[in-house]
C-alpha atoms as a PDB file:
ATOM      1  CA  UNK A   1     -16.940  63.935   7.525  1.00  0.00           C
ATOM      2  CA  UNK A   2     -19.444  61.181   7.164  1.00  0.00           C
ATOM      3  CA  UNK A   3     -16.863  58.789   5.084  1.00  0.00           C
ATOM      4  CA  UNK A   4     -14.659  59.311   7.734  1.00  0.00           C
ATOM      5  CA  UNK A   5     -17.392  58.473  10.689  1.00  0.00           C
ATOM      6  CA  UNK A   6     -18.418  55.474   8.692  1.00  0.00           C
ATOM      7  CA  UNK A   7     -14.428  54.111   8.204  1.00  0.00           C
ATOM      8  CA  UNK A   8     -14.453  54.098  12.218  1.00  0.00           C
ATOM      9  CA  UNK A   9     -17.826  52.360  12.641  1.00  0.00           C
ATOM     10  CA  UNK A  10     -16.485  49.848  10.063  1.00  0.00           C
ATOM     11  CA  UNK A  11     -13.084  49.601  12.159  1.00  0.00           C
ATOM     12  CA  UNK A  12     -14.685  48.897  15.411  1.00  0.00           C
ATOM     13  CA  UNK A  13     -16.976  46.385  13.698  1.00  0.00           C
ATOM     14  CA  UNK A  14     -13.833  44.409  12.634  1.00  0.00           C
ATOM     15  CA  UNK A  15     -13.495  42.002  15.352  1.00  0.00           C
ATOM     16  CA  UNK A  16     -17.325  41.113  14.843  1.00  0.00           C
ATOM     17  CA  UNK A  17     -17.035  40.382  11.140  1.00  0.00           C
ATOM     18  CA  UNK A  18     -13.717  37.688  12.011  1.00  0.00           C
ATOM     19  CA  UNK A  19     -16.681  36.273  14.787  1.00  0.00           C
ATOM     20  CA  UNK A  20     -18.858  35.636  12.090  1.00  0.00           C
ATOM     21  CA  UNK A  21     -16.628  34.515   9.455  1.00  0.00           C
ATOM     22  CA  UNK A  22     -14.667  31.751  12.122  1.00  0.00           C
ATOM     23  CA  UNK A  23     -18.451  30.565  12.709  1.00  0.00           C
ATOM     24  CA  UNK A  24     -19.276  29.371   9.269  1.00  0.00           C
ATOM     25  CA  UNK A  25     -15.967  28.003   8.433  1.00  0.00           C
ATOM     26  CA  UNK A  26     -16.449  26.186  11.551  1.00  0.00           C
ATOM     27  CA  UNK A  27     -20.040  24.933  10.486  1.00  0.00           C
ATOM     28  CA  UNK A  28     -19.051  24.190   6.895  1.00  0.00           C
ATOM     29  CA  UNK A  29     -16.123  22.180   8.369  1.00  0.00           C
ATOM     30  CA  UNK A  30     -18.563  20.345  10.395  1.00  0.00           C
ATOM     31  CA  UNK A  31     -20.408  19.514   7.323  1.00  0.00           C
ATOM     32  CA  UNK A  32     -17.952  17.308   5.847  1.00  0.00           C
ATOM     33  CA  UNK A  33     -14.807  15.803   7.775  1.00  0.00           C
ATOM     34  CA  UNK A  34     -11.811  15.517   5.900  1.00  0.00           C
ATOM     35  CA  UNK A  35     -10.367  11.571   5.766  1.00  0.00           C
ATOM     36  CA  UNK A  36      -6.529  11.770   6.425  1.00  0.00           C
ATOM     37  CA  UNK A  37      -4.981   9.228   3.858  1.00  0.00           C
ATOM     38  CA  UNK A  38      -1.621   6.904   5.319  1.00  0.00           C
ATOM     39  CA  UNK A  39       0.530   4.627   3.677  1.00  0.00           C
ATOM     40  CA  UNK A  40       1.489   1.769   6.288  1.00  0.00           C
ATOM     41  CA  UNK A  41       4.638  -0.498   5.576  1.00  0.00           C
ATOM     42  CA  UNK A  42       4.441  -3.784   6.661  1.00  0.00           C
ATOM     43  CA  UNK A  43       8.071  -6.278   6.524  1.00  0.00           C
ATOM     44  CA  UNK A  44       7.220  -9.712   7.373  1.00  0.00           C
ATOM     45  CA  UNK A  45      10.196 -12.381   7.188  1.00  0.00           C
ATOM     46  CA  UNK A  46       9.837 -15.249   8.925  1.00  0.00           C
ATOM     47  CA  UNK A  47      11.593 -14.048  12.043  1.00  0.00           C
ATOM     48  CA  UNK A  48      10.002 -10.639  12.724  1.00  0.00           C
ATOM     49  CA  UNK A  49       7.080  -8.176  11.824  1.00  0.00           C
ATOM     50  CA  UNK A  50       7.139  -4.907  11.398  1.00  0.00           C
ATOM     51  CA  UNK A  51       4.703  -2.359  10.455  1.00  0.00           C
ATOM     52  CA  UNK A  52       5.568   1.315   9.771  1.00  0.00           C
ATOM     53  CA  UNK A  53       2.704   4.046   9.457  1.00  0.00           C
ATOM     54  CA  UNK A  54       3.973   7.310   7.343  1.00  0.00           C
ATOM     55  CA  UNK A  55       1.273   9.746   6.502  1.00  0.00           C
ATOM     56  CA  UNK A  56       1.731  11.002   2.333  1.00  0.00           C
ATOM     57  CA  UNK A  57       5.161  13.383   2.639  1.00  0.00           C
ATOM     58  CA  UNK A  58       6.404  10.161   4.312  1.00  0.00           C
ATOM     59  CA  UNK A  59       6.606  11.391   7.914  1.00  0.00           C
ATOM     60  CA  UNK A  60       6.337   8.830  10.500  1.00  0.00           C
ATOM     61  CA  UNK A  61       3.068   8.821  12.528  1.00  0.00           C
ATOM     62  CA  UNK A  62       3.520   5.411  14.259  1.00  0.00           C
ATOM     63  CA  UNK A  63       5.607   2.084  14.467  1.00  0.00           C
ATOM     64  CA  UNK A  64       5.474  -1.481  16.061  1.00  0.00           C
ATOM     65  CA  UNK A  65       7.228  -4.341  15.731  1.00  0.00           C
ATOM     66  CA  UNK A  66       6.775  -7.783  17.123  1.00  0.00           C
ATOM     67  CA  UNK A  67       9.411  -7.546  19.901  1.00  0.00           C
ATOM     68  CA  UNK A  68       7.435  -4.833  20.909  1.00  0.00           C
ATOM     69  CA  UNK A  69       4.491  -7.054  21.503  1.00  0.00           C
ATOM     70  CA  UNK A  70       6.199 -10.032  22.908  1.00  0.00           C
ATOM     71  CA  UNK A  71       9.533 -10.543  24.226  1.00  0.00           C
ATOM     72  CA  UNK A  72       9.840 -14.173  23.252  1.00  0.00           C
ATOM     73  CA  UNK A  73      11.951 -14.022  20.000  1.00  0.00           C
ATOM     74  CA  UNK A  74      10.298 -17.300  18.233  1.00  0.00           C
ATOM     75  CA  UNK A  75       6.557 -15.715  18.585  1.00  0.00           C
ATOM     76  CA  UNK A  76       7.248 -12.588  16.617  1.00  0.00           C
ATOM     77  CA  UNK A  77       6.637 -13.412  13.362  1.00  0.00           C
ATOM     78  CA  UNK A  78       3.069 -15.107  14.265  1.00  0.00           C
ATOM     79  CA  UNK A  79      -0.280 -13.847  13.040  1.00  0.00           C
ATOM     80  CA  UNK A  80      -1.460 -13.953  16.350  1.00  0.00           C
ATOM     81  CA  UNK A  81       0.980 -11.428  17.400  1.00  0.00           C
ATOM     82  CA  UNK A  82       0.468  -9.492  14.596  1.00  0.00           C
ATOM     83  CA  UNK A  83      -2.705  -8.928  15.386  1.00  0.00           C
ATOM     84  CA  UNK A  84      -1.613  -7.638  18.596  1.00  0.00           C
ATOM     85  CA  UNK A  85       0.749  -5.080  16.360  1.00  0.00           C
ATOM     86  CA  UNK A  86      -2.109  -4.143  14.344  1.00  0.00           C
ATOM     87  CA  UNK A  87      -4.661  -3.645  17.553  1.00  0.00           C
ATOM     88  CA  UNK A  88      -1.698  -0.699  18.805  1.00  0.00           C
ATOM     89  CA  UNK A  89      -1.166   0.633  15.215  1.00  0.00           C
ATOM     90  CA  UNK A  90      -4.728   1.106  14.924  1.00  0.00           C
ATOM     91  CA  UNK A  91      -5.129   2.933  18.548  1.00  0.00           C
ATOM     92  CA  UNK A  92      -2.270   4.849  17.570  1.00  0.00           C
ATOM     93  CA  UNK A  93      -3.387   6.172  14.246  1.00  0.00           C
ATOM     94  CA  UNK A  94      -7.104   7.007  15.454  1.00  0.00           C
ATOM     95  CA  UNK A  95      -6.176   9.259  17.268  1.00  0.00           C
ATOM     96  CA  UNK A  96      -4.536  11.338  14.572  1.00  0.00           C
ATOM     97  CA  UNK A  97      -7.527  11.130  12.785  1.00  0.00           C
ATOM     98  CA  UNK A  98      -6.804   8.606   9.786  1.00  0.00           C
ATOM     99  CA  UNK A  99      -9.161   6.852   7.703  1.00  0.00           C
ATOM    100  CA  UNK A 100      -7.747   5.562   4.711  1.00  0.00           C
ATOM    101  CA  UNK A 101      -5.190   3.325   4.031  1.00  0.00           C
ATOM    102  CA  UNK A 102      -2.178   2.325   1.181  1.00  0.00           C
ATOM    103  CA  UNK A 103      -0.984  -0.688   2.504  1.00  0.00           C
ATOM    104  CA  UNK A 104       3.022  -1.712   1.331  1.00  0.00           C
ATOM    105  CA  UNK A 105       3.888  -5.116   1.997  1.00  0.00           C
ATOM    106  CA  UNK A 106       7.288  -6.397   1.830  1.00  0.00           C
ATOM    107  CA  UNK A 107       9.136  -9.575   2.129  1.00  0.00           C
ATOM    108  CA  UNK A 108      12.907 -10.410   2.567  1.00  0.00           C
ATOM    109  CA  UNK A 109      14.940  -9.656  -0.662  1.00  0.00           C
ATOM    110  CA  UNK A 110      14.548 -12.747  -2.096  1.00  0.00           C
ATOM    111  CA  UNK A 111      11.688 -14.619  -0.696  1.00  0.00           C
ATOM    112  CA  UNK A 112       9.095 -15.280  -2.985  1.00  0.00           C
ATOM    113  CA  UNK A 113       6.236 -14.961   0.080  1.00  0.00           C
ATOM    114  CA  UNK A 114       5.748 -12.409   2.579  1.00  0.00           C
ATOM    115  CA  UNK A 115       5.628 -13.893   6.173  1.00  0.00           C
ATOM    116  CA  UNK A 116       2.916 -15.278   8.134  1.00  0.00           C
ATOM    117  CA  UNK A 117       2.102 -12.147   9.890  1.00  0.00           C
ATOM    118  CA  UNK A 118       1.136  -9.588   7.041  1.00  0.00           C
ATOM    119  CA  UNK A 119      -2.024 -10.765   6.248  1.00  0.00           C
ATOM    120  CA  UNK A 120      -3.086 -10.785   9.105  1.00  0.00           C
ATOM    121  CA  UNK A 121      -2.655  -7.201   9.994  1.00  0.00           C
ATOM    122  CA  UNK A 122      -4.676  -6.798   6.957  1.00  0.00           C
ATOM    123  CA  UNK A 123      -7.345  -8.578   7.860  1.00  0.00           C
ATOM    124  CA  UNK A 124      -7.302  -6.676  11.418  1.00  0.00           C
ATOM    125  CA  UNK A 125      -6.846  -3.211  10.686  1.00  0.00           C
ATOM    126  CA  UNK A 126     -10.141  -4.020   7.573  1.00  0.00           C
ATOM    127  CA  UNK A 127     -12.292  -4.954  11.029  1.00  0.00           C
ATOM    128  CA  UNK A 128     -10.951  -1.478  12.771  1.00  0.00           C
ATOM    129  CA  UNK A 129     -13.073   0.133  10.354  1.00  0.00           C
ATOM    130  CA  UNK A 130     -10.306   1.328   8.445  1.00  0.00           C
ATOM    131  CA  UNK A 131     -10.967   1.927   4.450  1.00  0.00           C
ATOM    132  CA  UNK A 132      -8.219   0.186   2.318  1.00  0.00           C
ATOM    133  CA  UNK A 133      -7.576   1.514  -1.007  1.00  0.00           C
ATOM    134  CA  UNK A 134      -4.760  -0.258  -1.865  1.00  0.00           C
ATOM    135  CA  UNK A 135      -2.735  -3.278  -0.944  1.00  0.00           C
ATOM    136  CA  UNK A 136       0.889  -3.226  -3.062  1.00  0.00           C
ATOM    137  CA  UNK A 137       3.487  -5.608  -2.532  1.00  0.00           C
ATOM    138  CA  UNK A 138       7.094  -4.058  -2.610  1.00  0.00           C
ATOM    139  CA  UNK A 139       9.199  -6.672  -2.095  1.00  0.00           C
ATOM    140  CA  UNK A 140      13.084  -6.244  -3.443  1.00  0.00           C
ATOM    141  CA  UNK A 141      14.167  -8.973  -5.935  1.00  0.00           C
ATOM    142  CA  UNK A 142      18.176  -9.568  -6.668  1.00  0.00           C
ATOM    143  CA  UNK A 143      19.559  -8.995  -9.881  1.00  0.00           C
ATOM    144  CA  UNK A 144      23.215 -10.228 -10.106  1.00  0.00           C
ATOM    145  CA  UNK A 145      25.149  -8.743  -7.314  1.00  0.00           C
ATOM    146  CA  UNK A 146      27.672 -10.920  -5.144  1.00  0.00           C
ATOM    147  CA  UNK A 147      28.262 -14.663  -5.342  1.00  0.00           C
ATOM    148  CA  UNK A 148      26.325 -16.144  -3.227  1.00  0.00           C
ATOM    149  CA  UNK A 149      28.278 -18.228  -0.529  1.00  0.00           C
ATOM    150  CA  UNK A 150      28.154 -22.376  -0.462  1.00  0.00           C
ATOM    151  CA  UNK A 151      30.200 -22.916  -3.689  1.00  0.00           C
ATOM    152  CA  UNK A 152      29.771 -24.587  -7.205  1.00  0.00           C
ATOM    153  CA  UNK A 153      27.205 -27.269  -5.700  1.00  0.00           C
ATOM    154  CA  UNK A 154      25.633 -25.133  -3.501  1.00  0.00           C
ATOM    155  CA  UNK A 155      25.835 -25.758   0.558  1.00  0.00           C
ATOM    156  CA  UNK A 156      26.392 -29.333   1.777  1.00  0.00           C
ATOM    157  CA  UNK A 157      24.836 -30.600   4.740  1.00  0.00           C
END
């Protein structure tokens, strides 16, 4: 009879042991905070910038592009606008929580240079407080494919 007392004293108890065990996972979790990693794209031609946040699986957290920013079409590859991009990137991720960064930068297929806009989103987002581990540059390069257009001596002015 006592075993069977003792099983109903340990059932009621049940919802007091969960109390106790949801209070230290919440106090070890306050110990140390967790740093959400993102990867954020950046294209920068000459014409445009876009940057594209993706958290690690590659989901999309947040985007901005310079006609976002400004509507006139000749300012939105400028690094001041960029900064502007970066400034609403940065809101938007800190909210979610993120705190490191794998920066991607990529040019047009073909371009030897990024545009004038990338590096300064990562000079920005560095003053957000924002911990960089890596800057890679991803730009496409062509190998072969079509003819390019303008003929044997190339496009006459």
């Amino acid at each position: 009879m006592k075993t069977e007392l003792e099983t109903k004293e340990n059932i009621e108890n049940i919802p007091k042991i969960i109390e106790e065990v949801k209070e230290e996972k919440v106090e070890k979790s306050e110990g140390k905070k967790k740093e959400i990693e993102a990867i954020v794209h950046i294209y920068s031609s000459y014409n445009n910038t876009i940057v594209h946040v993706t958290d690690m699986s590659g989901r999309t957290l947040a985007k901005v592009t310079g006609g976002m920013v400004t509507k006139q079409s000749r300012l939105k590859a400028n690094p001041t606008i960029a900064m502007f991009i970066s400034k609403r990137i940065s809101e938007q991720i800190k909210e979610i929580g993120v705190k490191e960064l794998y920066i991607r930068i990529r040019a047009q297929t073909g371009q030897t240079s990024p545009g004038p806009g990338s590096s300064a989103i990562v000079k920005s987002l560095s003053r957000e407080g924002f911990k960089i581990l890596n800057i890679l540059e991803t730009t496409r390069s062509p190998r072969g494919g079509p003819k390019k257009k303008g003929g044997r001596r190339g496009r006459r002015v």
